[in-house]
Protein backbone atom coordinates (compact mmCIF):
# COMPACT_ATOMS: atom_id res chain seq x y z
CA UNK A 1 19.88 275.62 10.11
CA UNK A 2 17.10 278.11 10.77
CA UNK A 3 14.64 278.47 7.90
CA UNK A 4 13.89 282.04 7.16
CA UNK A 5 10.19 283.38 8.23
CA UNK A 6 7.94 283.37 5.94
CA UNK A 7 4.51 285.41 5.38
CA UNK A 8 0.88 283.53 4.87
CA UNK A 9 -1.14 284.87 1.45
CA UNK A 10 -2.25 288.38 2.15
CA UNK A 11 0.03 289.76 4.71
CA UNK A 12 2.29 291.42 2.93
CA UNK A 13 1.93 293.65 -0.10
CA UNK A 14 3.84 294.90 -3.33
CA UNK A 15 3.05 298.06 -4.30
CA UNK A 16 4.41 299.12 -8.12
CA UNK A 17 3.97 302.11 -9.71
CA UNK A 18 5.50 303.66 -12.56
CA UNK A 19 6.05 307.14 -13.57
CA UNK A 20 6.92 308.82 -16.57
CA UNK A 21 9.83 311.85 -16.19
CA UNK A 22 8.60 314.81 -18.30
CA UNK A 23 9.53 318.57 -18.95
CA UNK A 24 7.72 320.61 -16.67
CA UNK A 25 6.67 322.73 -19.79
CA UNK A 26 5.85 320.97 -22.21
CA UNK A 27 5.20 317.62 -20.98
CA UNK A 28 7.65 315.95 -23.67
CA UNK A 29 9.63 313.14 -22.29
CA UNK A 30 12.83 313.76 -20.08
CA UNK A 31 15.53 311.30 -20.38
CA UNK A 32 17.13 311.61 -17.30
CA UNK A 33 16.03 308.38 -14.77
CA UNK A 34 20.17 307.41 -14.85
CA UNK A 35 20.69 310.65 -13.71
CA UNK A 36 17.75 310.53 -10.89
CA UNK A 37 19.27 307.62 -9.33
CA UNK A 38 23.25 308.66 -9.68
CA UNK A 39 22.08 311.85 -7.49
CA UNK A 40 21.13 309.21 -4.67
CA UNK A 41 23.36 306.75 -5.18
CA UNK A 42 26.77 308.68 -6.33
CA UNK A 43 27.25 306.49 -9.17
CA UNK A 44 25.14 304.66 -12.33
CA UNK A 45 22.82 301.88 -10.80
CA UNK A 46 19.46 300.66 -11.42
CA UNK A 47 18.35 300.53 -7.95
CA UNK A 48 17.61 303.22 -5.40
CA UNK A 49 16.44 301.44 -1.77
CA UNK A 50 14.90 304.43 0.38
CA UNK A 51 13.41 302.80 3.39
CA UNK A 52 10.20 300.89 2.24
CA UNK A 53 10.03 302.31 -1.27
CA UNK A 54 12.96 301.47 -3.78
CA UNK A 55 13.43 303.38 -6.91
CA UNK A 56 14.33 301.25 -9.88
CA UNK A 57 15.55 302.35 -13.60
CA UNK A 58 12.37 300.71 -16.30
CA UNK A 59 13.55 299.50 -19.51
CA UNK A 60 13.67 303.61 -20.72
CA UNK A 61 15.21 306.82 -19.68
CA UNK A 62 11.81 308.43 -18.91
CA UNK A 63 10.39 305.94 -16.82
CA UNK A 64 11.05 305.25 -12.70
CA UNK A 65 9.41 302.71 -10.85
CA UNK A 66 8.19 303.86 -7.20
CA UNK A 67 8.10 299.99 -5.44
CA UNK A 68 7.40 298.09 -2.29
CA UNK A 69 11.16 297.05 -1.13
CA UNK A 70 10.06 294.52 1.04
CA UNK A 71 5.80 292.89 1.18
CA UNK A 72 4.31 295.47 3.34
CA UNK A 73 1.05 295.13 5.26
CA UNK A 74 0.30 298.38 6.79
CA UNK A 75 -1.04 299.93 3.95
CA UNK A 76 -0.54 303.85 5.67
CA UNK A 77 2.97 303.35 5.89
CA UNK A 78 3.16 302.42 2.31
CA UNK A 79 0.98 305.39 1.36
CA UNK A 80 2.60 307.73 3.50
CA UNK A 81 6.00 306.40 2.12
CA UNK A 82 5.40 306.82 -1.59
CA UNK A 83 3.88 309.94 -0.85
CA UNK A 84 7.37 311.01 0.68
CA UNK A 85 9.51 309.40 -2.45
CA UNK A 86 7.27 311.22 -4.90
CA UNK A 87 7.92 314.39 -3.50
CA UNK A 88 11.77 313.95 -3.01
CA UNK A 89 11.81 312.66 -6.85
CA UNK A 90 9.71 316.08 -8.05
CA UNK A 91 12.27 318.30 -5.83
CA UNK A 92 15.74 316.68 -7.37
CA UNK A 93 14.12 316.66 -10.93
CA UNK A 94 13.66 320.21 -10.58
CA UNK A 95 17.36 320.82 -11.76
CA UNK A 96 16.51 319.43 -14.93
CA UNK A 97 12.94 321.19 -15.65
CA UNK A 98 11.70 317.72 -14.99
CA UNK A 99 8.87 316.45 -12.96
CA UNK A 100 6.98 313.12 -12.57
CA UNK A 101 3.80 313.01 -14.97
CA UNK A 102 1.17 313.87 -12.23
CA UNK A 103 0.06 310.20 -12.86
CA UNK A 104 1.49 306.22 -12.30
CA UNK A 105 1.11 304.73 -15.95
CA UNK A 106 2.13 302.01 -18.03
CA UNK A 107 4.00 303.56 -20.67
């Protein structure tokens, strides 16, 4: 049996952030994260794996979590990658007058 590899302190990153939904507006909460991730996955789900960022469903309906599917250690592909995810996130929640608070947070 082959063991599976394994990656020495430091050589792989997890990157979390989270975001709150909110009305373009007014800023007010928007409900709508099981909605976000049935547009990409087709159905209900919790989890939304796009390449090296995953999209995952927090506790509440106004909060997504942008994270690190796999430890990462090339830090420009992780930037570059959220960068990409936050931007297809802002365009889809345009149908709902939504957009993510211009900030990650801890709600």
């Amino acid at each position: 049996m082959t063991q599976p590899s394994r990656i020495h302190l430091f050589q792989g990153y997890g990157i979390e952030l989270e975001y709150m939904l909110v009305d373009k507006d007014t800023l007010a909460v928007k409900p709508v994260t099981d909605e976000l991730l049935k547009h990409e996955l087709g159905e209900y789900g919790s989890d939304f794996e796009n390449g090296i960022v995953t999209w995952s469903n927090e506790l509440v309906l106004h909060v997504i979590e942008l994270k690190s599917t796999e430890p990462e250690s090339n830090f420009n592909a992780l930037e570059n990658g959220f960068a990409e995810n936050v931007k297809r996130i802002n365009a889809i929640l345009d149908k709902w007058n939504a957009m993510l608070m211009p900030t990650a947070a801890h709600p």
